[in-house]
C-alpha atoms as a PDB file:
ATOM      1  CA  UNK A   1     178.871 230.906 197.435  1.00  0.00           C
ATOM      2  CA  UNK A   2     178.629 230.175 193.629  1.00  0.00           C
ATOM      3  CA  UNK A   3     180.697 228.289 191.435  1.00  0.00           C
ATOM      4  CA  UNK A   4     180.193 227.903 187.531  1.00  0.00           C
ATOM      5  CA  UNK A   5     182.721 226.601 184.975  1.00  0.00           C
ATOM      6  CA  UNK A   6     184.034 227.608 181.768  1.00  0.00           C
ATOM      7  CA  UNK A   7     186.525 225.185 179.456  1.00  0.00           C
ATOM      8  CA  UNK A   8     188.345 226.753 175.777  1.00  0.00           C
ATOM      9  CA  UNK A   9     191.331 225.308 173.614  1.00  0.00           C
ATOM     10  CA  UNK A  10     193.700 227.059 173.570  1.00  0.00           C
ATOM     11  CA  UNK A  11     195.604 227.612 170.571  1.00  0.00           C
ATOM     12  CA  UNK A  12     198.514 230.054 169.764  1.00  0.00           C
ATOM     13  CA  UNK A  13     197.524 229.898 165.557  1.00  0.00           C
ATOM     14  CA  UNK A  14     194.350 231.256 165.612  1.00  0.00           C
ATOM     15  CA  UNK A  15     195.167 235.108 164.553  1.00  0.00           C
ATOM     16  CA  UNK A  16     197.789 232.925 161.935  1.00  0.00           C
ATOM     17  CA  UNK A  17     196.316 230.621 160.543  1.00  0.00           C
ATOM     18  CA  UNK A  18     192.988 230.663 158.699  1.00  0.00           C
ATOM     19  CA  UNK A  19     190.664 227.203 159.210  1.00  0.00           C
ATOM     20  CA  UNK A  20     188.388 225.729 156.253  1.00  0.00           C
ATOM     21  CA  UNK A  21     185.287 228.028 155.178  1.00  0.00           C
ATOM     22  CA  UNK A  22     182.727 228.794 158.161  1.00  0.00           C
ATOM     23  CA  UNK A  23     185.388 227.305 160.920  1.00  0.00           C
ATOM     24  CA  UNK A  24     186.108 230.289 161.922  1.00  0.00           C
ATOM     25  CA  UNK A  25     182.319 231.508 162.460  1.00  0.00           C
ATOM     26  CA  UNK A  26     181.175 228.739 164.216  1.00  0.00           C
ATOM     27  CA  UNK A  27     184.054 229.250 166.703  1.00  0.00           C
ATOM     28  CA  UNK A  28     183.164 232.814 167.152  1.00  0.00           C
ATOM     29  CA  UNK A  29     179.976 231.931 168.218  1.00  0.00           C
ATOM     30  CA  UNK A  30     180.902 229.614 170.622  1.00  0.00           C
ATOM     31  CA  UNK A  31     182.998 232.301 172.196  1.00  0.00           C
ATOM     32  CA  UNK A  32     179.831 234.776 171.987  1.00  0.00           C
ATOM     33  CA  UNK A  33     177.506 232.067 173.846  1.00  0.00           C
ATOM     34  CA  UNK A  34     180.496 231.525 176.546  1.00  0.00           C
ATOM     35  CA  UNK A  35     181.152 235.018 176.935  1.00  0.00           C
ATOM     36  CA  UNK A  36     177.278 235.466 177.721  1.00  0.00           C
ATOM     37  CA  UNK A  37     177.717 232.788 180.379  1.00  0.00           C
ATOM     38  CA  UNK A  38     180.478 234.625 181.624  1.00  0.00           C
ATOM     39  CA  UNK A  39     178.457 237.926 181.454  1.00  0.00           C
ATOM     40  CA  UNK A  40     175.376 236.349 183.737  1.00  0.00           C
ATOM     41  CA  UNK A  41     177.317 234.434 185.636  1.00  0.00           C
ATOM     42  CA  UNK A  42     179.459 238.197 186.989  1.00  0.00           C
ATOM     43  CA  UNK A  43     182.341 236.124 188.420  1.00  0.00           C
ATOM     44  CA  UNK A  44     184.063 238.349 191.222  1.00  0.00           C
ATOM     45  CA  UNK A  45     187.192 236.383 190.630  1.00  0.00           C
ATOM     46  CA  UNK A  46     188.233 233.786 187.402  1.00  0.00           C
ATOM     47  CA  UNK A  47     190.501 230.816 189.275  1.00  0.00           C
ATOM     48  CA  UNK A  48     192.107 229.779 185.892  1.00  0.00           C
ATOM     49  CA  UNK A  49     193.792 226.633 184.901  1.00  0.00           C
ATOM     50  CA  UNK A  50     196.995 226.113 182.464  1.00  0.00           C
ATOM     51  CA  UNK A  51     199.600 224.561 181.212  1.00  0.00           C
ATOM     52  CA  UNK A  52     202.342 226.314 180.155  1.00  0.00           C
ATOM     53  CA  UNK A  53     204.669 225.636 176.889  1.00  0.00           C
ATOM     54  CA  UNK A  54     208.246 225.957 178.597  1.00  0.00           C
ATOM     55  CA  UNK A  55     207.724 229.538 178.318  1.00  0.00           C
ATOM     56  CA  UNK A  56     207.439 230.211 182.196  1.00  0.00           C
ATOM     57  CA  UNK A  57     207.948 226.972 183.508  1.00  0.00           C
ATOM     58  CA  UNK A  58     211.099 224.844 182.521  1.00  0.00           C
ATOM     59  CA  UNK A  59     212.960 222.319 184.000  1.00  0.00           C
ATOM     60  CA  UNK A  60     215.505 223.906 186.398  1.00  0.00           C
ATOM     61  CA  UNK A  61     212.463 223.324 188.151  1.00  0.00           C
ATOM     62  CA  UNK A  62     209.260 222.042 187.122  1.00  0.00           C
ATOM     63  CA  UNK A  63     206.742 221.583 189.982  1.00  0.00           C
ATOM     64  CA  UNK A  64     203.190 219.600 188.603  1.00  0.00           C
ATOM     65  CA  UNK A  65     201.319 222.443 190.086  1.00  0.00           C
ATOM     66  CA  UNK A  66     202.065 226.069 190.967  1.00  0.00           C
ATOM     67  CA  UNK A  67     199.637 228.616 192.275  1.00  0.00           C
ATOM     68  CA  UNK A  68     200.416 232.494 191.632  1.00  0.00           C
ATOM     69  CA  UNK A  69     200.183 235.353 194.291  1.00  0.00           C
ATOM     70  CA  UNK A  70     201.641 237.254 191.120  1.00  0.00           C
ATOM     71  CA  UNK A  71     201.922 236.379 187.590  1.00  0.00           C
ATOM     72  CA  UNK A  72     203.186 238.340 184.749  1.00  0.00           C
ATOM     73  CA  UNK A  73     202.184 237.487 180.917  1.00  0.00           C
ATOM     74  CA  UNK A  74     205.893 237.007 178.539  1.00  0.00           C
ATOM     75  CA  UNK A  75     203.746 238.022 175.612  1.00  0.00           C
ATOM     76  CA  UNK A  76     204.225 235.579 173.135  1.00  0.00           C
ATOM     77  CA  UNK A  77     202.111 234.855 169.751  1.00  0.00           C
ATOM     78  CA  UNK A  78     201.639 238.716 169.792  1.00  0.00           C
ATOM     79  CA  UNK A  79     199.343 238.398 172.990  1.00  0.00           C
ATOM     80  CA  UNK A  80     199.646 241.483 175.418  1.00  0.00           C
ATOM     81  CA  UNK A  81     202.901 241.148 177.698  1.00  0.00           C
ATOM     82  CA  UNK A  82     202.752 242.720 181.396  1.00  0.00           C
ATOM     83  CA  UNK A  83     200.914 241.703 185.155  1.00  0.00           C
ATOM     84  CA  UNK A  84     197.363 240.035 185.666  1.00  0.00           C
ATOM     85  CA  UNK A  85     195.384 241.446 187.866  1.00  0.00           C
ATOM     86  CA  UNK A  86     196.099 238.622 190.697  1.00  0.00           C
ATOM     87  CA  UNK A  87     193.789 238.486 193.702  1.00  0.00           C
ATOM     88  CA  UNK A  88     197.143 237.798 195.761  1.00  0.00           C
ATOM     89  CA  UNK A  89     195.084 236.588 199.219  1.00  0.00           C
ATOM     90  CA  UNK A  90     192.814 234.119 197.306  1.00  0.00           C
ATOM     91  CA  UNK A  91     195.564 232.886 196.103  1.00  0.00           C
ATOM     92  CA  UNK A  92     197.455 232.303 199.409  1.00  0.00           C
ATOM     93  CA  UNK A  93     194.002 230.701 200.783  1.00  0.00           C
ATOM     94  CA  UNK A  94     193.855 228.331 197.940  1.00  0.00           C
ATOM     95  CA  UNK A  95     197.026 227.320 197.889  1.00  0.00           C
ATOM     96  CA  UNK A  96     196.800 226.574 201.696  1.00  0.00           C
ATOM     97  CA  UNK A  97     193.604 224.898 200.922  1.00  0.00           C
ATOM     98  CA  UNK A  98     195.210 222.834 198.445  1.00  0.00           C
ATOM     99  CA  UNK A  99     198.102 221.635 201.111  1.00  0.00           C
ATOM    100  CA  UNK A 100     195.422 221.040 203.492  1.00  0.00           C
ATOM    101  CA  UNK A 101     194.077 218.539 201.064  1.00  0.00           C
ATOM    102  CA  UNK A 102     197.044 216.665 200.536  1.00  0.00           C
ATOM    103  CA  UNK A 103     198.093 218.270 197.258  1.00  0.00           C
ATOM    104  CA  UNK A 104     201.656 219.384 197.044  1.00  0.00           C
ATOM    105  CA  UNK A 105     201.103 222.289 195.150  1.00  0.00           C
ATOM    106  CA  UNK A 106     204.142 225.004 194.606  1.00  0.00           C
ATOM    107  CA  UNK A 107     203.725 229.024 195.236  1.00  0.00           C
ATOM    108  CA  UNK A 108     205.031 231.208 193.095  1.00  0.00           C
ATOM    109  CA  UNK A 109     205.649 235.237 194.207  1.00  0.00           C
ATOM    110  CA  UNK A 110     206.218 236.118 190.149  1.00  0.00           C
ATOM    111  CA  UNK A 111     204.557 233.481 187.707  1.00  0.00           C
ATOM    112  CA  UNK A 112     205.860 233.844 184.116  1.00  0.00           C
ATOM    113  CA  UNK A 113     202.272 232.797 181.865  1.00  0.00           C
ATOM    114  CA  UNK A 114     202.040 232.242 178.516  1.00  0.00           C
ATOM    115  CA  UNK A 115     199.186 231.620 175.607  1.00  0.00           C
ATOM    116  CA  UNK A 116     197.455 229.238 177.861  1.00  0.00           C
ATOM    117  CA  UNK A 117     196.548 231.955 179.994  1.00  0.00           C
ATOM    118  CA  UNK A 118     196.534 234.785 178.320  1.00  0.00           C
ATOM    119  CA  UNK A 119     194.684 233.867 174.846  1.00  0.00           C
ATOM    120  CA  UNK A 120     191.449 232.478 177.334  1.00  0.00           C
ATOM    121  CA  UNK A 121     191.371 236.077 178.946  1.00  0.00           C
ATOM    122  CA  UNK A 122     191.782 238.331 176.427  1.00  0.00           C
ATOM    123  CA  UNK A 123     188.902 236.361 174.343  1.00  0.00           C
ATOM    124  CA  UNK A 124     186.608 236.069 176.805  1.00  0.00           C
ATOM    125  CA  UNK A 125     187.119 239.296 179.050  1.00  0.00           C
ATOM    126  CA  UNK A 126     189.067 241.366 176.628  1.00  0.00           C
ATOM    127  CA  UNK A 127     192.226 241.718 178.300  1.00  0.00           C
ATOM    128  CA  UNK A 128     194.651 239.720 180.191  1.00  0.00           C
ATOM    129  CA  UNK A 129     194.035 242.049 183.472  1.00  0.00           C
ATOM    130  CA  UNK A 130     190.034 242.627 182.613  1.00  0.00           C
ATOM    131  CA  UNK A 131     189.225 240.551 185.793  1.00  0.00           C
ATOM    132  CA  UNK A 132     190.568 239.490 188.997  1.00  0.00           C
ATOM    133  CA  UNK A 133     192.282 236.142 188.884  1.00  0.00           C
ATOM    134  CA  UNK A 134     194.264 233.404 190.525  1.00  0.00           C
ATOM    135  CA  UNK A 135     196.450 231.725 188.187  1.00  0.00           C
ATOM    136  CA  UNK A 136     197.090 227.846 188.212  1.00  0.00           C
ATOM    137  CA  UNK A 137     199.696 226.004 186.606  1.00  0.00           C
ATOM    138  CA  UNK A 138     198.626 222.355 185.667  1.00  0.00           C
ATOM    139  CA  UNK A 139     202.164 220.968 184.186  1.00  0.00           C
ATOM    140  CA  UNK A 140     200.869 219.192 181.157  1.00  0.00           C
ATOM    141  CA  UNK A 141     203.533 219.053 178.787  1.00  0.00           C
ATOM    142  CA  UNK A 142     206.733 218.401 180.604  1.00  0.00           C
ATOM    143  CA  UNK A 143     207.313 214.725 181.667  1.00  0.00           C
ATOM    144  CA  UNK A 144     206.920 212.572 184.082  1.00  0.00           C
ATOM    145  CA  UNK A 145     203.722 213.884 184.598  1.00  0.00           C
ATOM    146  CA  UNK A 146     201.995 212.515 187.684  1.00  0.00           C
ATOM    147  CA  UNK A 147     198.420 210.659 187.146  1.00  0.00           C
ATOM    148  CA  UNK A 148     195.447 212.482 185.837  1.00  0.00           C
ATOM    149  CA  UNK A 149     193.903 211.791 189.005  1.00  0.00           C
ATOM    150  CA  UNK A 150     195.905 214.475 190.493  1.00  0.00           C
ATOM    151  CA  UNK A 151     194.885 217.039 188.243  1.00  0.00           C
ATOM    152  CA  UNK A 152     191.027 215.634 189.658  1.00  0.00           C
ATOM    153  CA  UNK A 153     191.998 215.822 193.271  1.00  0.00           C
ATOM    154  CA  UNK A 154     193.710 219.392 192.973  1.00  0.00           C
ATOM    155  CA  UNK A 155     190.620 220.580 191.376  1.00  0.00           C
ATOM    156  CA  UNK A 156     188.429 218.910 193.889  1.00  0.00           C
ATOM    157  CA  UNK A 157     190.483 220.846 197.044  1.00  0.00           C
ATOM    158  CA  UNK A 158     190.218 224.282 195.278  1.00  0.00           C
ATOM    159  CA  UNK A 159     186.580 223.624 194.307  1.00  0.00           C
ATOM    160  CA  UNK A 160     186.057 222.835 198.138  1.00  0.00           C
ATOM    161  CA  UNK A 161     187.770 226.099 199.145  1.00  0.00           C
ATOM    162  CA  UNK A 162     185.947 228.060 197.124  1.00  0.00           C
ATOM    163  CA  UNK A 163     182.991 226.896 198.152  1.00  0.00           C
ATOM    164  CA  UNK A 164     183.436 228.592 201.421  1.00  0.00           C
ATOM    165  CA  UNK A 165     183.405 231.774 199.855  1.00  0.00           C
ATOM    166  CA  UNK A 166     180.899 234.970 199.966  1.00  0.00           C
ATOM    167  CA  UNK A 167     182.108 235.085 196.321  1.00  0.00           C
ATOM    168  CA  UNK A 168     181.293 234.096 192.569  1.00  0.00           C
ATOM    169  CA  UNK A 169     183.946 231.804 191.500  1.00  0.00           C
ATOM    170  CA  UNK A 170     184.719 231.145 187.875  1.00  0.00           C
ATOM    171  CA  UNK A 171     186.694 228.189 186.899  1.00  0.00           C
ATOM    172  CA  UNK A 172     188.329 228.646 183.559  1.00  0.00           C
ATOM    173  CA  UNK A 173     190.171 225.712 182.290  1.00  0.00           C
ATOM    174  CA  UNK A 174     192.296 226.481 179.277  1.00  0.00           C
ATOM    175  CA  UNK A 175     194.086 223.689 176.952  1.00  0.00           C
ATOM    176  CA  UNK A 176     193.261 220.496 175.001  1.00  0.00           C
ATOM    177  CA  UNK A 177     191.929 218.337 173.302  1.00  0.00           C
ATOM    178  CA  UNK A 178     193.800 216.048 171.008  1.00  0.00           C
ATOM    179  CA  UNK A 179     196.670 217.358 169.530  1.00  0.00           C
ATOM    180  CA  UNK A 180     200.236 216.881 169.055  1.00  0.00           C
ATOM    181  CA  UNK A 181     202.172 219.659 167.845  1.00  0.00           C
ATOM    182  CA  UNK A 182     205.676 220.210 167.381  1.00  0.00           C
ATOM    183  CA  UNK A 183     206.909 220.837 171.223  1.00  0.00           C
ATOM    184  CA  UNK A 184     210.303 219.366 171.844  1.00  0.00           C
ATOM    185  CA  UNK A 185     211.089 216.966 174.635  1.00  0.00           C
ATOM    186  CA  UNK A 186     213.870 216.778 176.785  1.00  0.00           C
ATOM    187  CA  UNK A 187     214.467 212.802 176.080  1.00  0.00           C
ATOM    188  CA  UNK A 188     217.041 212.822 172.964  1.00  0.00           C
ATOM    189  CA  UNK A 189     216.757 216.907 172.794  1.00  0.00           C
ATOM    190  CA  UNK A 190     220.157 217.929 171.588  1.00  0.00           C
ATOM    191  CA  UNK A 191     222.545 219.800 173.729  1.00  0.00           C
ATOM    192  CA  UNK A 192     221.166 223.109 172.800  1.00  0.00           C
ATOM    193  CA  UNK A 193     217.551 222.266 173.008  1.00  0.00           C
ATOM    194  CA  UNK A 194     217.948 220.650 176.254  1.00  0.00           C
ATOM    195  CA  UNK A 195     219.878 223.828 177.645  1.00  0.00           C
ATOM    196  CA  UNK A 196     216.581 226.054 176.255  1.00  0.00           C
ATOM    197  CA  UNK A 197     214.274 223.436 177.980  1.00  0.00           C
ATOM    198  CA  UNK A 198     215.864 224.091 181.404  1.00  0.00           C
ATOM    199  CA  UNK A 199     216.963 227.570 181.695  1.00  0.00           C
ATOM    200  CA  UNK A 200     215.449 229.435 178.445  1.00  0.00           C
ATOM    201  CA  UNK A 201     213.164 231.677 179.774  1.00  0.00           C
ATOM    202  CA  UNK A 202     213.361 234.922 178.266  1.00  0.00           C
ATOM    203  CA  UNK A 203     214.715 234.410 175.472  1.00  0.00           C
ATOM    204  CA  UNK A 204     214.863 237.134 172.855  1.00  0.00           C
ATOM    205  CA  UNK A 205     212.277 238.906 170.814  1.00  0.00           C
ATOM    206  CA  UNK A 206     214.286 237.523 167.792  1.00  0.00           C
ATOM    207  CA  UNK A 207     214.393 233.793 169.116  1.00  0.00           C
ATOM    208  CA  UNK A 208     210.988 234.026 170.082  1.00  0.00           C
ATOM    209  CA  UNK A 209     209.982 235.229 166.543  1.00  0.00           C
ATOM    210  CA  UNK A 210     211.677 232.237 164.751  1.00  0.00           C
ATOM    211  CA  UNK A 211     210.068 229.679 167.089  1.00  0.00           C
ATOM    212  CA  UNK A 212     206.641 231.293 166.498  1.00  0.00           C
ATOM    213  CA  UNK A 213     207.231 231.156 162.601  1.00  0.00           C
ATOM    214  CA  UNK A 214     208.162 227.574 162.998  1.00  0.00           C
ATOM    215  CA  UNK A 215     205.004 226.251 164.515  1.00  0.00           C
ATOM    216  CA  UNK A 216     203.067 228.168 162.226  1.00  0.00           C
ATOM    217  CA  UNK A 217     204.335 226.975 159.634  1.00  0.00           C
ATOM    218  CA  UNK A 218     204.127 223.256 161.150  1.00  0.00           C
ATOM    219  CA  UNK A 219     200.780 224.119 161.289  1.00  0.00           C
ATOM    220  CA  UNK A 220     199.953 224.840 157.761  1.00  0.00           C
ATOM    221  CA  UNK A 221     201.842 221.935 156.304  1.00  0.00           C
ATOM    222  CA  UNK A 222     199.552 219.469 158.764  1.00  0.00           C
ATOM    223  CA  UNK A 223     196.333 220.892 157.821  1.00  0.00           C
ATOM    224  CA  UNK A 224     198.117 220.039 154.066  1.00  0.00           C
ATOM    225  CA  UNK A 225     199.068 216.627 155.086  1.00  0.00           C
ATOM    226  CA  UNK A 226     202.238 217.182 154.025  1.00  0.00           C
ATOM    227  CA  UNK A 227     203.676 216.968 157.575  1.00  0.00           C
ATOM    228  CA  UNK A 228     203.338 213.292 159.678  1.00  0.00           C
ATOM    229  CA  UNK A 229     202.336 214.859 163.079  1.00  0.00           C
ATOM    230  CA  UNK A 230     199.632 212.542 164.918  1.00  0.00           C
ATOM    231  CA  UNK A 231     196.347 213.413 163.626  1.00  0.00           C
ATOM    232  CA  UNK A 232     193.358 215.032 165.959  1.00  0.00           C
ATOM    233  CA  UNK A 233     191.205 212.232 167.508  1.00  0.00           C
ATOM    234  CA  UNK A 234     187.472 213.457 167.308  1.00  0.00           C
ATOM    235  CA  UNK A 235     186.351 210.203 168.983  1.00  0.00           C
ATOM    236  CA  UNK A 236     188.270 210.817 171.566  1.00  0.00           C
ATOM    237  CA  UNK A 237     187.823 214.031 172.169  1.00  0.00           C
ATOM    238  CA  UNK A 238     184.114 213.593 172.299  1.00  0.00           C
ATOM    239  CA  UNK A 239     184.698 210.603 174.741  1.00  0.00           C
ATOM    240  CA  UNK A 240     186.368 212.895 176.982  1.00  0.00           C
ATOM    241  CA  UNK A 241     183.398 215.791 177.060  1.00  0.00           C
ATOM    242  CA  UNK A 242     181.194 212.968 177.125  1.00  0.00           C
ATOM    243  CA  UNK A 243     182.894 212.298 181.042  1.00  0.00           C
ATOM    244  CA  UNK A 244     183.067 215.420 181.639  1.00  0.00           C
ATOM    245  CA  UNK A 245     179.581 216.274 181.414  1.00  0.00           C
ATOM    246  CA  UNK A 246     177.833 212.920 183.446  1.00  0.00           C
ATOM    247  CA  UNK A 247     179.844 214.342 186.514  1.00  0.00           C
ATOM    248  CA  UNK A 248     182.043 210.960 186.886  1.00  0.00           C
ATOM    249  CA  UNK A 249     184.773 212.154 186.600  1.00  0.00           C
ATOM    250  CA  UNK A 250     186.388 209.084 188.787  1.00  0.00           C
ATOM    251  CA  UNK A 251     186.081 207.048 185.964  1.00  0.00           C
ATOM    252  CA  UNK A 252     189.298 209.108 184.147  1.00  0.00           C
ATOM    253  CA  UNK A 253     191.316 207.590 186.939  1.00  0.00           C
ATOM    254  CA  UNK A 254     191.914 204.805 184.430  1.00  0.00           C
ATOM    255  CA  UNK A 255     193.292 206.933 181.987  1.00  0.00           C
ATOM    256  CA  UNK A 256     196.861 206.163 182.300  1.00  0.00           C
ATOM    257  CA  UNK A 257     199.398 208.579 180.915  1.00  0.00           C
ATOM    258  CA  UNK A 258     200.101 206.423 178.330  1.00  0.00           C
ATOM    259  CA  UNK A 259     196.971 206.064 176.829  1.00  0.00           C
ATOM    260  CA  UNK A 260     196.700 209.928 176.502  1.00  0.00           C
ATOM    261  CA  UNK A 261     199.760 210.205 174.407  1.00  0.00           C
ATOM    262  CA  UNK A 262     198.706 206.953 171.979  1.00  0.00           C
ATOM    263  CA  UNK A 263     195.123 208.060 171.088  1.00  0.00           C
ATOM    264  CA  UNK A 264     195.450 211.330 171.724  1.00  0.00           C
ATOM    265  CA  UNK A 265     198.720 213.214 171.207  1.00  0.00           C
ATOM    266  CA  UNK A 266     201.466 214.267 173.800  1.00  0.00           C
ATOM    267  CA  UNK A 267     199.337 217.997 174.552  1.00  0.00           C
ATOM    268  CA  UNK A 268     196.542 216.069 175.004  1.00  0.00           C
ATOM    269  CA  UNK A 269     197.414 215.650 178.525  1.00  0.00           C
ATOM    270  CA  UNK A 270     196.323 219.711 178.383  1.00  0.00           C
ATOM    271  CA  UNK A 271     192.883 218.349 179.331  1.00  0.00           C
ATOM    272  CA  UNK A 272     193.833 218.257 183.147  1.00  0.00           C
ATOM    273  CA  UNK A 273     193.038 221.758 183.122  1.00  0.00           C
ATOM    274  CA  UNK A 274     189.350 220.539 182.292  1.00  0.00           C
ATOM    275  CA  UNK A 275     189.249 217.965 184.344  1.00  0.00           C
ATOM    276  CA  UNK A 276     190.382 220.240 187.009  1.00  0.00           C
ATOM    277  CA  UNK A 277     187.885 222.949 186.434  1.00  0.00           C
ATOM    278  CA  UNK A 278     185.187 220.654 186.685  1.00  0.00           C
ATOM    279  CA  UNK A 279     185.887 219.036 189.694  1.00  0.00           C
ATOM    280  CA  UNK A 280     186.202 221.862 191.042  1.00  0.00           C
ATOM    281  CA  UNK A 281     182.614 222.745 190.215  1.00  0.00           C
ATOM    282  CA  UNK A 282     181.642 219.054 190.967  1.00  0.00           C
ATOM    283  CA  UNK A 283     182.812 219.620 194.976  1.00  0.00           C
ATOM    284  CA  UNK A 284     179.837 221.951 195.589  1.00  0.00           C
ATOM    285  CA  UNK A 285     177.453 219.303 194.338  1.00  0.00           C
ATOM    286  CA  UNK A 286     175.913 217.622 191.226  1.00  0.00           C
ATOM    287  CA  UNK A 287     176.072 220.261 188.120  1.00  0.00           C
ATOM    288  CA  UNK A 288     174.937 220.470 184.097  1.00  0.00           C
ATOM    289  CA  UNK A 289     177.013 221.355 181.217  1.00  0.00           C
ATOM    290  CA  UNK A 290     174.895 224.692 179.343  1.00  0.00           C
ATOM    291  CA  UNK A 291     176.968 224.512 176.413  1.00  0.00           C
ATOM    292  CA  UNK A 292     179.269 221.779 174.677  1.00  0.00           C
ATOM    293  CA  UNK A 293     180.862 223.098 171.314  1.00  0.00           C
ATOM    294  CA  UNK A 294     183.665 220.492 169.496  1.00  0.00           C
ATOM    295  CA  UNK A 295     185.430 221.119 166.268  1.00  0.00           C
ATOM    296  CA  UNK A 296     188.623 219.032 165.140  1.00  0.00           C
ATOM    297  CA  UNK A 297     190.976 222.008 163.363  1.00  0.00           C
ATOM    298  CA  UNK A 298     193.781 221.170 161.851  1.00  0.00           C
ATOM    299  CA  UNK A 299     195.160 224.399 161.215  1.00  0.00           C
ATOM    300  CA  UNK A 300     195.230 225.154 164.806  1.00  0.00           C
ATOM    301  CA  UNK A 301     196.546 221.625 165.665  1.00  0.00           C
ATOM    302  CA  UNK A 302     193.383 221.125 167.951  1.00  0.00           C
ATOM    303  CA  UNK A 303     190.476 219.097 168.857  1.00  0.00           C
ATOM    304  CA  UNK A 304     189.048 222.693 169.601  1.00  0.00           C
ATOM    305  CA  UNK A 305     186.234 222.468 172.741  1.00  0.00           C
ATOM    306  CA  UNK A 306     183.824 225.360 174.695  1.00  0.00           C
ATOM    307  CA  UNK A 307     181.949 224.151 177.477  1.00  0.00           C
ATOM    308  CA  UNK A 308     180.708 225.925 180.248  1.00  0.00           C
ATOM    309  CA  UNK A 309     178.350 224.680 183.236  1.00  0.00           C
ATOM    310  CA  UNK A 310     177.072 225.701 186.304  1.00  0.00           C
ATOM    311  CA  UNK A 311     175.656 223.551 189.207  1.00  0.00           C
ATOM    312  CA  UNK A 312     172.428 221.729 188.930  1.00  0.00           C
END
């Protein structure tokens, strides 16, 4: 048995938009030191964690949690479209793991992933079906969300599991910190935005293309300041790693949902995928973070994070 943990932002502007002088750098090293992790550590299988942007998930039904046995990538933001390479029978175990523990988790026979999954794999392991993986969905955007502490105690129940294992275990939680960019909500969506929030799954290269253009273009105009979207919240962000990295993690519990959204942004709630990984990790036992990068970027709409951490 070994488990280790690795935690990026995700975000969908980074081949778009171009951050303030030496950004850019800074984050590439980040990647570099994680990737080295990654390269030590020799995972046999990456369990990874993410929420989805109504891309795969929408709400003709829209479970808090959904576990793969198959999972196919839509390709959007130009990143590559087609299957992950799914370790189908973990994923059965885990999921039964999961139920075991109390956590209602869905299964789904052909996941539909976006960014959140596939930008973390293709940076770190160069493609999207580089390594064997069990995908996770964490619903983070779509409301009601359920308490963080879910996101905690489904972590904690897969971290258990894997624990059992003759296998190296990566956790990779994808999404965060603060940021609030232009997603729509169902509440007071319009007739035709509401229809594309519950049944819009595939829709067409052309569609696709014009919401893409939109949010990078939102993008650009709040890194200007020319657009009122809630700013990035460094404090908090740093709060949050800060928790993550004592190993009481109870302590988010308190969080409530609403809090998130006020200090944070409504995609802050993308941090459960954190949260999760590292609960995961902290079910085998006490563990230290090896890395902890933080930059706020506003022209990726992100309080941008790299951690990684293995146990103690």
């Amino acid at each position: 048995m070994s488990l280790a943990v690795c935690t990026v932002s995700h975000s969908p502007l980074m081949a778009r938009n171009e951050p303030a002088p030496g950004v850019r750098d800074r984050v590439e090293a980040a990647f570099a030191e994680a990737r080295a992790f990654i390269g030590d550590f020799a995972p046999d299988v990456v369990v990874v964690l993410a929420p989805d942007h109504y891309n795969g998930f929408l709400y003709d039904m829209m479970p808090p949690f959904c576990i793969g046995t198959e999972a196919r990538s839509v390709g959007d933001y130009g990143y590559e479209e087609g299957p992950l390479r799914v370790d189908r029978d973990l994923a059965q175990f885990l999921a039964s793991a999961a139920l075991a523990a109390g956590i209602d988790v869905a299964v789904s026979e052909r996941m539909h992933v976006d960014h959140g999954f596939t930008q973390p794999l293709t940076l770190l392991f160069g493609g999207i079906a580089a390594v064997p993986t069990v995908p996770v969905f964490i619903n983070s955007v779509a409301e009601p969300l359920g308490p963080v502490s879910r996101a905690r105690l489904l972590g904690a129940a897969l971290g258990r599991a894997a624990a059992g294992l003759d296998k190296r275990v990566l956790f990779l939680g994808s999404g965060g910190l603060s940021h609030d960019p232009p997603v729509p909500a169902l509440a007071g969506a319009t007739p035709e935005v509401a229809e594309r929030l519950i049944s819009g799954r595939n829709p067409t290269r052309e569609q696709r293309a014009e919401r893409e253009t939109r949010v990078t273009a939102a993008a650009r105009e709040f890194a200007a300041g020319t657009l009122p979207l809630q700013p990035l919240n460094p404090e908090w962000d740093r709060a949050l790693l800060d928790v993550l990295a004592s190993g009481e993690l109870e302590e988010l519990d308190s969080w409530s949902n609403e809090s998130f959204v006020t200090q944070a942004g409504h995609s802050s709630h993308e941090v459960r995928t954190s949260i999760a990984a590292y609960a995961a990790l902290a079910a085998a036992g006490p563990y230290v973070v090896t890395q902890s990068f933080y930059e706020p970027i506003p022209e990726w709409i992100a309080g941008f994070a790299i951690t990684t951490a293995r146990p103690a």
